[in-house]
N, C-alpha and C. Protein backbone atom coordinates (compact mmCIF):
# COMPACT_ATOMS: atom_id res chain seq x y z
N UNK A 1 21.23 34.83 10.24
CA UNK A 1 20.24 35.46 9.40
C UNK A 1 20.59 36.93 9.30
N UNK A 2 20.44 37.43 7.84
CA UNK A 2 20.40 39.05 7.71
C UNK A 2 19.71 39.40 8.36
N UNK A 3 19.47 40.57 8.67
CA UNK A 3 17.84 41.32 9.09
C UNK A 3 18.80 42.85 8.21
N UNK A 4 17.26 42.87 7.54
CA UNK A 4 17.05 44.25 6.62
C UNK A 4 18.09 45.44 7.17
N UNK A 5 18.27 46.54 6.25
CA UNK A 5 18.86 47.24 6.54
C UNK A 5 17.97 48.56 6.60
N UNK A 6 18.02 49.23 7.85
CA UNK A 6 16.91 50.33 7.89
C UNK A 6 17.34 51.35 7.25
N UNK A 7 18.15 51.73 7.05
CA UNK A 7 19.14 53.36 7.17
C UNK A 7 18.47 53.50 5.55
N UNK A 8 18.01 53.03 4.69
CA UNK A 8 17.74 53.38 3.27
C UNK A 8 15.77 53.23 3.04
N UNK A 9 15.52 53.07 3.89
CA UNK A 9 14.18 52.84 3.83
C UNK A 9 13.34 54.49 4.47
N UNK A 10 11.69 54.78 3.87
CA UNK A 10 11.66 56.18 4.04
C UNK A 10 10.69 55.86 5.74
N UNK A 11 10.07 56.84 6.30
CA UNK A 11 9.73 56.61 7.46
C UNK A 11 9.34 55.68 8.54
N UNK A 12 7.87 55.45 7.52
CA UNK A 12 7.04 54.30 7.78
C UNK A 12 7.90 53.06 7.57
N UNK A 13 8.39 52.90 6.87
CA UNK A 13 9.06 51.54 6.28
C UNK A 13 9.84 51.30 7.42
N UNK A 14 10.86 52.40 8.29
CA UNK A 14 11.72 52.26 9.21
C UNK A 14 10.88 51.49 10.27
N UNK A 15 9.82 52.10 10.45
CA UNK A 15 9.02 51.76 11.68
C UNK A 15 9.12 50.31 11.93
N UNK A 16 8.24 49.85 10.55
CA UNK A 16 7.93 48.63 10.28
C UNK A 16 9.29 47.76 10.24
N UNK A 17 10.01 48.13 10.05
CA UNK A 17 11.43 47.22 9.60
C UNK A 17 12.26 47.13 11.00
N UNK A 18 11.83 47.84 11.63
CA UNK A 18 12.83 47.95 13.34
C UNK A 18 11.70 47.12 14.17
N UNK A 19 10.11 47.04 13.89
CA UNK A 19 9.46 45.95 14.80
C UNK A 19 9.90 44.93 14.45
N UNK A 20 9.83 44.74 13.22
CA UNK A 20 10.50 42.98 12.55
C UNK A 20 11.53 42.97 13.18
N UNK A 21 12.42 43.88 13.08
CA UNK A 21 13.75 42.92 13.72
C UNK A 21 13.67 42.79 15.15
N UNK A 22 13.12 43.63 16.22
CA UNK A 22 12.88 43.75 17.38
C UNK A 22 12.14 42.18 17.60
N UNK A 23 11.18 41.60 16.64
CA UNK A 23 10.30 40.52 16.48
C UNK A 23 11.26 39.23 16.75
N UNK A 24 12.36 39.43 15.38
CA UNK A 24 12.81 38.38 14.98
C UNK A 24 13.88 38.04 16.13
N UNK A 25 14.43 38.74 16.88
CA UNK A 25 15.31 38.96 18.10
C UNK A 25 14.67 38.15 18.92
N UNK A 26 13.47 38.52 19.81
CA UNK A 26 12.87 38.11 20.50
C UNK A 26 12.50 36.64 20.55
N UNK A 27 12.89 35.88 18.96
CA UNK A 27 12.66 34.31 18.95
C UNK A 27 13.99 34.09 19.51
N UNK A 28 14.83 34.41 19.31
CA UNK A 28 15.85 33.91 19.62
C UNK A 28 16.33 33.30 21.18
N UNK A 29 14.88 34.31 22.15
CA UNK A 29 15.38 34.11 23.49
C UNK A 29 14.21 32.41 23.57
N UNK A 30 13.86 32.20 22.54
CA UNK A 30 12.57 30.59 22.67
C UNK A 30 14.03 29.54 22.06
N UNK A 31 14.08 28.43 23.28
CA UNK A 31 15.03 27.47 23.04
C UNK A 31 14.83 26.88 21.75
N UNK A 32 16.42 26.77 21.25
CA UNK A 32 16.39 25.66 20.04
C UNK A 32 15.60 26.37 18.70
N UNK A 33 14.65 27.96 18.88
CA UNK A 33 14.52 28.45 17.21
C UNK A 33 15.78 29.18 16.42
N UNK A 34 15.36 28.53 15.25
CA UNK A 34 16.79 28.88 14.53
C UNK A 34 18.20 28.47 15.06
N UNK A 35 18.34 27.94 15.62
CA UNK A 35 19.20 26.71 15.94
C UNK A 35 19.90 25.50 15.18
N UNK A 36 19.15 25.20 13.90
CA UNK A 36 19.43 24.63 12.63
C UNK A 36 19.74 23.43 13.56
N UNK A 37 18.96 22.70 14.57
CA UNK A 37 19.40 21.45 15.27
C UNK A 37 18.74 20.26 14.00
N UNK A 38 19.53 19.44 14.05
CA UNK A 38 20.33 18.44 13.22
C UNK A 38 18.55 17.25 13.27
N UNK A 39 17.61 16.71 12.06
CA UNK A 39 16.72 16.20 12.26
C UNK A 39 16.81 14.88 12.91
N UNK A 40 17.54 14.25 13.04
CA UNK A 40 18.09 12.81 13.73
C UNK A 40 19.84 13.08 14.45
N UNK A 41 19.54 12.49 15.75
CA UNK A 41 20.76 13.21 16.62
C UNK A 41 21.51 11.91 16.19
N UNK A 42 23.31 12.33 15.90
CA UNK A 42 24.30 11.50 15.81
C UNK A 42 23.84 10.36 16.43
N UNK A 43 23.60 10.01 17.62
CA UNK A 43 23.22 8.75 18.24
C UNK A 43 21.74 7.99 18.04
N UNK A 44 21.46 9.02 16.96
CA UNK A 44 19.59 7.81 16.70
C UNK A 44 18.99 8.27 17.94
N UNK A 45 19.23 9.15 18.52
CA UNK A 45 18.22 8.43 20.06
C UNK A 45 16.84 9.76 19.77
N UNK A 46 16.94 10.68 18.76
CA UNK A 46 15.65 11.48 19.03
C UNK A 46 15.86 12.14 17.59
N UNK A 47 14.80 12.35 17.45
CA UNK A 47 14.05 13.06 16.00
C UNK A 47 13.94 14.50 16.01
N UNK A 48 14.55 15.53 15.87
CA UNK A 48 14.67 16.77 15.88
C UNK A 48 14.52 16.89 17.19
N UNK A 49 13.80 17.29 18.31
CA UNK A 49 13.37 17.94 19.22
C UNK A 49 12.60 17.09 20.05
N UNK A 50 12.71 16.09 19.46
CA UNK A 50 11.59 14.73 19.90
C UNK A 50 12.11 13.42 20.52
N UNK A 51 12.70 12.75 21.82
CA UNK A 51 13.20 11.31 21.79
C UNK A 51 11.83 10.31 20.84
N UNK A 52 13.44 9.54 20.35
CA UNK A 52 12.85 8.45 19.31
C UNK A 52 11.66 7.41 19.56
N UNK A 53 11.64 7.26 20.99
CA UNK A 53 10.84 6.54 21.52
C UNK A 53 9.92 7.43 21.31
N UNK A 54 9.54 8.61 21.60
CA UNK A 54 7.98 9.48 22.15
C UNK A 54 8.09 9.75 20.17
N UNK A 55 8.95 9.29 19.30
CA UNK A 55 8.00 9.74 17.84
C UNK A 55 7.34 8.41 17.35
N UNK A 56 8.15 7.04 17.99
CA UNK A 56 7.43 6.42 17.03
C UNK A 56 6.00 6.33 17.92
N UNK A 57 5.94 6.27 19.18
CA UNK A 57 4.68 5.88 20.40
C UNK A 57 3.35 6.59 19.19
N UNK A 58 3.81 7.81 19.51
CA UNK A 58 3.05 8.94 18.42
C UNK A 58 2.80 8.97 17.38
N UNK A 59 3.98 8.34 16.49
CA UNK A 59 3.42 8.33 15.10
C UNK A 59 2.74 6.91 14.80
N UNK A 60 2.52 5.58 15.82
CA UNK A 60 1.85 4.81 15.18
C UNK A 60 0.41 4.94 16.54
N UNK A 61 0.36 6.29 16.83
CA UNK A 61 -0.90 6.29 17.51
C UNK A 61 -1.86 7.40 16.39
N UNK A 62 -1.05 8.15 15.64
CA UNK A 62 -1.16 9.42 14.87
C UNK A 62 -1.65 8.48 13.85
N UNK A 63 -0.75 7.42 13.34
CA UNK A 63 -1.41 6.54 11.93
C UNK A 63 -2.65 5.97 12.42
N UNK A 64 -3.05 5.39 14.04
CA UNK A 64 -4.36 4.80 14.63
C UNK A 64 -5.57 5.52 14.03
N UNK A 65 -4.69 7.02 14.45
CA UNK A 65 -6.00 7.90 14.32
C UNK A 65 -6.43 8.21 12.70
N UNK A 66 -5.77 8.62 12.23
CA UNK A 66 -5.64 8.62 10.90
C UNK A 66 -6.79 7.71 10.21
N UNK A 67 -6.21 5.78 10.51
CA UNK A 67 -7.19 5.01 9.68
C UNK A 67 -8.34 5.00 10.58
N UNK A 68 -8.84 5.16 11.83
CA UNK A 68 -10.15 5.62 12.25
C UNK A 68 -11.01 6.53 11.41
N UNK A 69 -10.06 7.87 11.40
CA UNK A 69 -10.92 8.67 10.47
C UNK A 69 -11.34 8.51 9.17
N UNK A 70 -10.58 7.85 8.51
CA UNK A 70 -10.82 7.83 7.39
C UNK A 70 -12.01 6.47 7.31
N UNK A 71 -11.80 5.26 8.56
CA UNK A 71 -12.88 4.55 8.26
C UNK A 71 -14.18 5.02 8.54
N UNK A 72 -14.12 5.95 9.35
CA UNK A 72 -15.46 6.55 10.08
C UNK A 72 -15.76 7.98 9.18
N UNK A 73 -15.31 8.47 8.19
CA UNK A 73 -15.42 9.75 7.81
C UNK A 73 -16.61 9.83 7.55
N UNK A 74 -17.54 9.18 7.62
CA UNK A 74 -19.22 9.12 6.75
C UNK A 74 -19.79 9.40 8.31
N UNK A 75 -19.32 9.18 8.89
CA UNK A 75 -20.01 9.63 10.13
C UNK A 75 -20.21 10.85 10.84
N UNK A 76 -19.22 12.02 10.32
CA UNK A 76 -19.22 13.06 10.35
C UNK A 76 -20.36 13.90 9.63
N UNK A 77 -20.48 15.41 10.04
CA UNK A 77 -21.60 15.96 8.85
C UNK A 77 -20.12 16.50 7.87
N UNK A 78 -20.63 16.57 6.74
CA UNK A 78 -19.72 17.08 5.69
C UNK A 78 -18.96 18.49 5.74
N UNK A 79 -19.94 18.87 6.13
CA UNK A 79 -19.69 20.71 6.35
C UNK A 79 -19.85 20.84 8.33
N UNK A 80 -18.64 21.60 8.54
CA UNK A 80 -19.20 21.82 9.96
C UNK A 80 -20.13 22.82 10.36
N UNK A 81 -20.47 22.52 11.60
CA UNK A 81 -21.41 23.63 12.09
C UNK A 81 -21.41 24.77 13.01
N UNK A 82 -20.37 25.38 12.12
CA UNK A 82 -19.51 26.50 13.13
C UNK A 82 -19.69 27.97 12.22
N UNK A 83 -18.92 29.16 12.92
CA UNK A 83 -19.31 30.00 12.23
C UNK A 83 -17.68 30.54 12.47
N UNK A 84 -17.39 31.83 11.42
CA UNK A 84 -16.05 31.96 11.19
C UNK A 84 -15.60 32.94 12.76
N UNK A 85 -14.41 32.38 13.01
CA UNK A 85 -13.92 32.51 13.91
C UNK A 85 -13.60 31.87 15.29
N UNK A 86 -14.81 30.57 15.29
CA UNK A 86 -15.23 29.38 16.17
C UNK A 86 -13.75 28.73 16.50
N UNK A 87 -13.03 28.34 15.35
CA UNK A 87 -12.00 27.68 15.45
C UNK A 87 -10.65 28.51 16.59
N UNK A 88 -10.55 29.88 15.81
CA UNK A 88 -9.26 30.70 16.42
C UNK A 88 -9.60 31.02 18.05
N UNK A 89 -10.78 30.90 18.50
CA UNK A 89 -11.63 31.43 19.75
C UNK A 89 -11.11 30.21 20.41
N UNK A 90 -10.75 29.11 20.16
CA UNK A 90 -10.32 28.02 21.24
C UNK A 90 -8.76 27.87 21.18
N UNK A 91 -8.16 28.61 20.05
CA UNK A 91 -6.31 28.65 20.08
C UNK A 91 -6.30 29.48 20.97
N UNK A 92 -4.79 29.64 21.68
CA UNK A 92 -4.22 30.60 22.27
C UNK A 92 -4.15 31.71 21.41
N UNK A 93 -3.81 32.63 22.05
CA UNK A 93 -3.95 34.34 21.12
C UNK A 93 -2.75 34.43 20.62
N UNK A 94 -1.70 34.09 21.95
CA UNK A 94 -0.22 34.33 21.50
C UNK A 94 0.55 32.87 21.64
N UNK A 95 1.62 33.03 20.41
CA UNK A 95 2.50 32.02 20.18
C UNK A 95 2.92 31.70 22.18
N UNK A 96 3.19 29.81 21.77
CA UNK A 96 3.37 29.86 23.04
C UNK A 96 4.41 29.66 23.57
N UNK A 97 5.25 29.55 24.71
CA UNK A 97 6.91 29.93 24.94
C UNK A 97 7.23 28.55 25.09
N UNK A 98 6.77 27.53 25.39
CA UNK A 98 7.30 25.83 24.94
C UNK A 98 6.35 25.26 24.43
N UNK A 99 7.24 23.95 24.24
CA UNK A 99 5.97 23.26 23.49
C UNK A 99 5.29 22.66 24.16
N UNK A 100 4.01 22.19 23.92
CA UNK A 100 2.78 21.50 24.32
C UNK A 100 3.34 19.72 23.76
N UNK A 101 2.58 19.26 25.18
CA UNK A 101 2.91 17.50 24.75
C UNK A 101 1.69 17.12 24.09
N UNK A 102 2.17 15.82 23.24
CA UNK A 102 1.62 15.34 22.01
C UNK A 102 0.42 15.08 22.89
N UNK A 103 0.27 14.62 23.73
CA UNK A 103 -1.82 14.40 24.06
C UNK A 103 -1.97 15.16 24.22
N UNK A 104 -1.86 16.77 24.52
CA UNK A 104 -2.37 17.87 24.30
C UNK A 104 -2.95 18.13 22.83
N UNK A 105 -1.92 18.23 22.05
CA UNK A 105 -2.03 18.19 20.75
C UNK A 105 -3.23 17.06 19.58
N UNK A 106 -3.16 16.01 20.09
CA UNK A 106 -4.01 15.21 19.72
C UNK A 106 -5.39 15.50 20.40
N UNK A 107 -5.52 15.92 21.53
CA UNK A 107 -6.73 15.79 22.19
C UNK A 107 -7.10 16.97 21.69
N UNK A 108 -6.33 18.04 21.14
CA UNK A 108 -7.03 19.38 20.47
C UNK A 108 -7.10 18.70 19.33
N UNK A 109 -6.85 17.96 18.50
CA UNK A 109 -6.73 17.58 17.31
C UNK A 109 -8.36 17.04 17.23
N UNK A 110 -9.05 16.44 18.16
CA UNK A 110 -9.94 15.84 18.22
C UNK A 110 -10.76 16.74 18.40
N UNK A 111 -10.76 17.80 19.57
CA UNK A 111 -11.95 18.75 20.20
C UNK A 111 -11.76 19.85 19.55
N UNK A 112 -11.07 20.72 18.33
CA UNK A 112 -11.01 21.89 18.02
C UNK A 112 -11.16 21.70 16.58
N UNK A 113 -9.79 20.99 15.95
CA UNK A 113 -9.72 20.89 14.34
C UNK A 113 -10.58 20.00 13.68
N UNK A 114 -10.83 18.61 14.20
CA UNK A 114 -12.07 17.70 13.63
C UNK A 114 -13.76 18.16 13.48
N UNK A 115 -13.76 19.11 14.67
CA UNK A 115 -15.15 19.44 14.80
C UNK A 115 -15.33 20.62 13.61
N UNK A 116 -14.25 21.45 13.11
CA UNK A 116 -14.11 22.42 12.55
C UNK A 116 -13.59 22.26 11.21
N UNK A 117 -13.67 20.63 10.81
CA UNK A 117 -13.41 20.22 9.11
C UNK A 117 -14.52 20.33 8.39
N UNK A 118 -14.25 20.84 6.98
CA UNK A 118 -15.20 20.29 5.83
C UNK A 118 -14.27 18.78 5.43
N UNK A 119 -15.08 17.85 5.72
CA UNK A 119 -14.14 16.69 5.06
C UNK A 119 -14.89 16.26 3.70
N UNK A 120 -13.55 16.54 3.15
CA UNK A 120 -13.58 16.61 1.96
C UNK A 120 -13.38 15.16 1.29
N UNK A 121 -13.06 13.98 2.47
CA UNK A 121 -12.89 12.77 1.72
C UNK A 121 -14.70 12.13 2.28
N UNK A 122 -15.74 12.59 2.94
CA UNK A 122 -16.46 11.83 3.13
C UNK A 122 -17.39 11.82 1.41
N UNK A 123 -18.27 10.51 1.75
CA UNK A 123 -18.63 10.42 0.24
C UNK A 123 -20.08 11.57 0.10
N UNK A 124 -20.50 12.13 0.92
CA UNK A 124 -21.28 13.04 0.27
C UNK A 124 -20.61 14.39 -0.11
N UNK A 125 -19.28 14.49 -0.11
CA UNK A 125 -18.70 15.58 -0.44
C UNK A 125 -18.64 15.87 -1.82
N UNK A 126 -19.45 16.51 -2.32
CA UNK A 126 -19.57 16.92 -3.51
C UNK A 126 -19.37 18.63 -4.61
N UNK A 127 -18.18 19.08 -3.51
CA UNK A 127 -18.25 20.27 -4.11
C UNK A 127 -16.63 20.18 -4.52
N UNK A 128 -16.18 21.23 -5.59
CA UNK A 128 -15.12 21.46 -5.89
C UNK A 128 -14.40 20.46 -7.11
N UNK A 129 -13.50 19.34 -6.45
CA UNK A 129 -13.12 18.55 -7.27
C UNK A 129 -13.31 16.69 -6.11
N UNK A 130 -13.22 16.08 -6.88
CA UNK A 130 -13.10 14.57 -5.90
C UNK A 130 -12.29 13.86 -4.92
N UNK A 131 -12.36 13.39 -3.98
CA UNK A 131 -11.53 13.12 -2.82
C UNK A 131 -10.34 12.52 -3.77
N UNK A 132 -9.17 13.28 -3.36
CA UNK A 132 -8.26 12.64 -4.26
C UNK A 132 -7.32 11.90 -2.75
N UNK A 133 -7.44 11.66 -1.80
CA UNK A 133 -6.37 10.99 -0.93
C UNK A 133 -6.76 9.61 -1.01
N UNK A 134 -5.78 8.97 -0.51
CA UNK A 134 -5.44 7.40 -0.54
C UNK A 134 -4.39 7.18 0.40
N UNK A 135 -4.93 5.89 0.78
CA UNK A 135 -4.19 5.11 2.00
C UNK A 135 -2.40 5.65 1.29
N UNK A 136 -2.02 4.92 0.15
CA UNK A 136 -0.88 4.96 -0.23
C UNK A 136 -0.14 6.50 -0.68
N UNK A 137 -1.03 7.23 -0.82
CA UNK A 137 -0.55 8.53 -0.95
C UNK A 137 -0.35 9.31 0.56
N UNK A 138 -1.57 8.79 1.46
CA UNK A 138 -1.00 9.31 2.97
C UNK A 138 0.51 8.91 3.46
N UNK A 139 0.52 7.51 3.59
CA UNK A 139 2.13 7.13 3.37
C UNK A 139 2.92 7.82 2.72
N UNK A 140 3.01 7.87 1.34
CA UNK A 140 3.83 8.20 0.67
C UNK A 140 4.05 9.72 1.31
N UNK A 141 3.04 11.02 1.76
CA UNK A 141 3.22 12.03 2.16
C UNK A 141 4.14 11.88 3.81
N UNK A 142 4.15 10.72 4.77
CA UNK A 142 4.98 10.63 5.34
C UNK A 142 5.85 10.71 5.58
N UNK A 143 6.57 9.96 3.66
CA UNK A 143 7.80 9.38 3.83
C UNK A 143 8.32 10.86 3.21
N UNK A 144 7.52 11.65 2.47
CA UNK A 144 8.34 12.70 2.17
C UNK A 144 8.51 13.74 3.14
N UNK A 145 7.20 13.67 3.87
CA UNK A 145 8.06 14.65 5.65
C UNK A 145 9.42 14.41 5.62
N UNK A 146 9.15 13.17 5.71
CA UNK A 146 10.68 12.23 6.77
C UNK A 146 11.99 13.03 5.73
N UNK A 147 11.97 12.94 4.72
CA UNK A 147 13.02 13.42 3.71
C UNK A 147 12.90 14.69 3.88
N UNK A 148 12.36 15.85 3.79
CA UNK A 148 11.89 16.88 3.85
C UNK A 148 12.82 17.91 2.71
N UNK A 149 12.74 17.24 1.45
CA UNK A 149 13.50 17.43 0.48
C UNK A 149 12.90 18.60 -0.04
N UNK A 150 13.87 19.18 -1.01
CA UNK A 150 13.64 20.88 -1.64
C UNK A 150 13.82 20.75 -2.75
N UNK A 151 12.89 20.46 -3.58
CA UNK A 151 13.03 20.04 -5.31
C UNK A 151 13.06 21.16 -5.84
N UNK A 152 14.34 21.83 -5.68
CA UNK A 152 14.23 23.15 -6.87
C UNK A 152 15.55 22.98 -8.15
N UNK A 153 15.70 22.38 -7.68
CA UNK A 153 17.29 21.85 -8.92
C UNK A 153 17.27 20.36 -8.62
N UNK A 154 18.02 19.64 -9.43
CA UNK A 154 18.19 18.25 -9.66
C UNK A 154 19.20 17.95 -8.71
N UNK A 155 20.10 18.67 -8.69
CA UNK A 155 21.11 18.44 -7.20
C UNK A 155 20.71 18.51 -5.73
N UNK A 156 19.68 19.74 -5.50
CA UNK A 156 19.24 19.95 -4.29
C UNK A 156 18.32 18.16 -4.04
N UNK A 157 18.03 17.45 -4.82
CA UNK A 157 16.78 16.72 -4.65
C UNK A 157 16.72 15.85 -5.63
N UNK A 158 17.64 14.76 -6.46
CA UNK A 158 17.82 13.99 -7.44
C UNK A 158 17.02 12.74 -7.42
N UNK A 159 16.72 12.38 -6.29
CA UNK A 159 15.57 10.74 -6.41
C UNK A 159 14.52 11.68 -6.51
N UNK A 160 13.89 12.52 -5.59
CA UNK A 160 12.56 13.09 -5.99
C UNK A 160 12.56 14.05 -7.70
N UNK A 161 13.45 14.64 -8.39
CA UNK A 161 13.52 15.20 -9.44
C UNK A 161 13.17 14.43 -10.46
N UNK A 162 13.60 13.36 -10.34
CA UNK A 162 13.56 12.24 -11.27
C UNK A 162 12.61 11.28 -11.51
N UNK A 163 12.30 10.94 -9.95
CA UNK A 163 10.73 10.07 -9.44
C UNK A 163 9.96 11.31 -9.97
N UNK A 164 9.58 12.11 -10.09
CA UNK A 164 8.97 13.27 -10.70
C UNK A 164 8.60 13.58 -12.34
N UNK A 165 9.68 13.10 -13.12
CA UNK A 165 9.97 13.40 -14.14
C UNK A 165 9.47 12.23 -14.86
N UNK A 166 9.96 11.00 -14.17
CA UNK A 166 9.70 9.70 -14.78
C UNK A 166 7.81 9.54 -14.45
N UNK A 167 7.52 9.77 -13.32
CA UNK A 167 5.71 9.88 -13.08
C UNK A 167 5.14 10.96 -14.22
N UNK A 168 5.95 12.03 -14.00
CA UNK A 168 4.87 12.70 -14.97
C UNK A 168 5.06 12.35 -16.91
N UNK A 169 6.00 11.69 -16.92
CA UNK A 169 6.11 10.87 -18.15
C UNK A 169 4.95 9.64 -18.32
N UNK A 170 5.02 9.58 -17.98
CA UNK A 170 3.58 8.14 -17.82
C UNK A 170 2.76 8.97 -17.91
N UNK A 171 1.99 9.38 -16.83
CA UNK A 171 1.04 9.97 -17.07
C UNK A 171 0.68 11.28 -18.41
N UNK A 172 1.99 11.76 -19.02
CA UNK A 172 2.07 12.20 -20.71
C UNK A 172 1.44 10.80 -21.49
N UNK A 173 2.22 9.81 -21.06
CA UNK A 173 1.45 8.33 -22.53
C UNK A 173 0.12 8.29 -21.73
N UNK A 174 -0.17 7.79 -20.46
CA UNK A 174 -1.66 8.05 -20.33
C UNK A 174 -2.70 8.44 -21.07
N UNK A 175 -2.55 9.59 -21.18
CA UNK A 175 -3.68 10.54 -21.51
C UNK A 175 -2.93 10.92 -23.18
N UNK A 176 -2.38 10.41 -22.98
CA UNK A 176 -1.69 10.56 -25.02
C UNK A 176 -1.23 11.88 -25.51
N UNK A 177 -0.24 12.51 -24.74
CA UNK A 177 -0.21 13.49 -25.25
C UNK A 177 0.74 13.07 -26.00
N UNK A 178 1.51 13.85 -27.34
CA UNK A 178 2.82 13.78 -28.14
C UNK A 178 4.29 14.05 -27.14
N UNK A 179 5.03 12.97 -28.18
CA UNK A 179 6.77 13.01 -27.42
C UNK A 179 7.43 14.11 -27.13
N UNK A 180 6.82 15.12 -27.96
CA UNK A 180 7.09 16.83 -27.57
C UNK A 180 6.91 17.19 -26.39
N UNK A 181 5.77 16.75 -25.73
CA UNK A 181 5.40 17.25 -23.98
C UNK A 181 6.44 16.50 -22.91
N UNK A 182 7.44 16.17 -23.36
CA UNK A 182 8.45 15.04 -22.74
C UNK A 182 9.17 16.42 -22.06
């Protein structure tokens, strides 16, 4: 990675531009950031940073939780009953120097972020626009983690450019617009 060049910048700017890099240094001594480690290891045996065994345990305990919530979402109040800042008052202050294991993470998932949703898919949710998620669109947002594709050119990203192009074509005859909006 570059890091900025100070020598052309006027005082203040220096200041600011020598903490950043002093900042960005300092990740470097946290294992494996910016490391560009490989998302599936040559041998299949682990998922970025993760053995393969502890992603799928997780991800079909993560999907458990998932269709719970969504069957139980009416059971929640719609709006929580917190006040601003409730949420950040139970994170740590500072980034933390390893990672936390996944029942950590889930069990905050349960006692910090759930209590602190507006859910927006329960059915008295009536502000803004309409629960637009679906079983098949949660999937589908999975499978595009898993790809973790960069649709900015047709090369960087050619099945999603196209699956893209061809969906939003339909949905042009849908709603009828003219062959011009093609």
């Amino acid at each position: 990675m570059s890091l900025p060049d100070v020598s052309k910048a006027g005082k203040s700017s220096k200041k600011s531009m020598i903490k950043i890099k002093s900042k960005i240094k300092s990740l470097s001594a946290i294992p494996n950031v910016g490391k560009g480690l490989p998302a599936v290891s040559k041998a299949g045996k682990s998922v970025s940073d993760m053995p393969l065994s502890e992603f799928k345990k997780y991800g079909y305990e993560l999907i458990d939780w998932v269709a719970n919530y969504i069957s139980n979402v009416d059971s929640f109040p719609v709006l929580p009953n917190i006040k601003p800042g409730d949420i950040k008052s139970q994170l740590p202050q500072n980034a933390p120097q390893s990672s936390e294991k996944m029942k950590k993470i889930i069990s905050d998932l349960d006692k910090i972020i759930l209590p602190g949703t507006t859910h927006w898919q329960h059915p008295n949710f009536m502000a803004y626009f309409n629960s637009s998620a679906s079983g098949p669109g949660i999937l589908a947002e999975l499978v595009s983690s898993a790809f973790n594709v960069n649709s900015m050119v047709w090369k960087s990203a050619p099945s999603s450019t196209e699956l893209e192009e061809t969906v939003l074509n339909w949905f042009r005859d849908i709603i009828g617009l003219p062959e011009g909006f093609k």
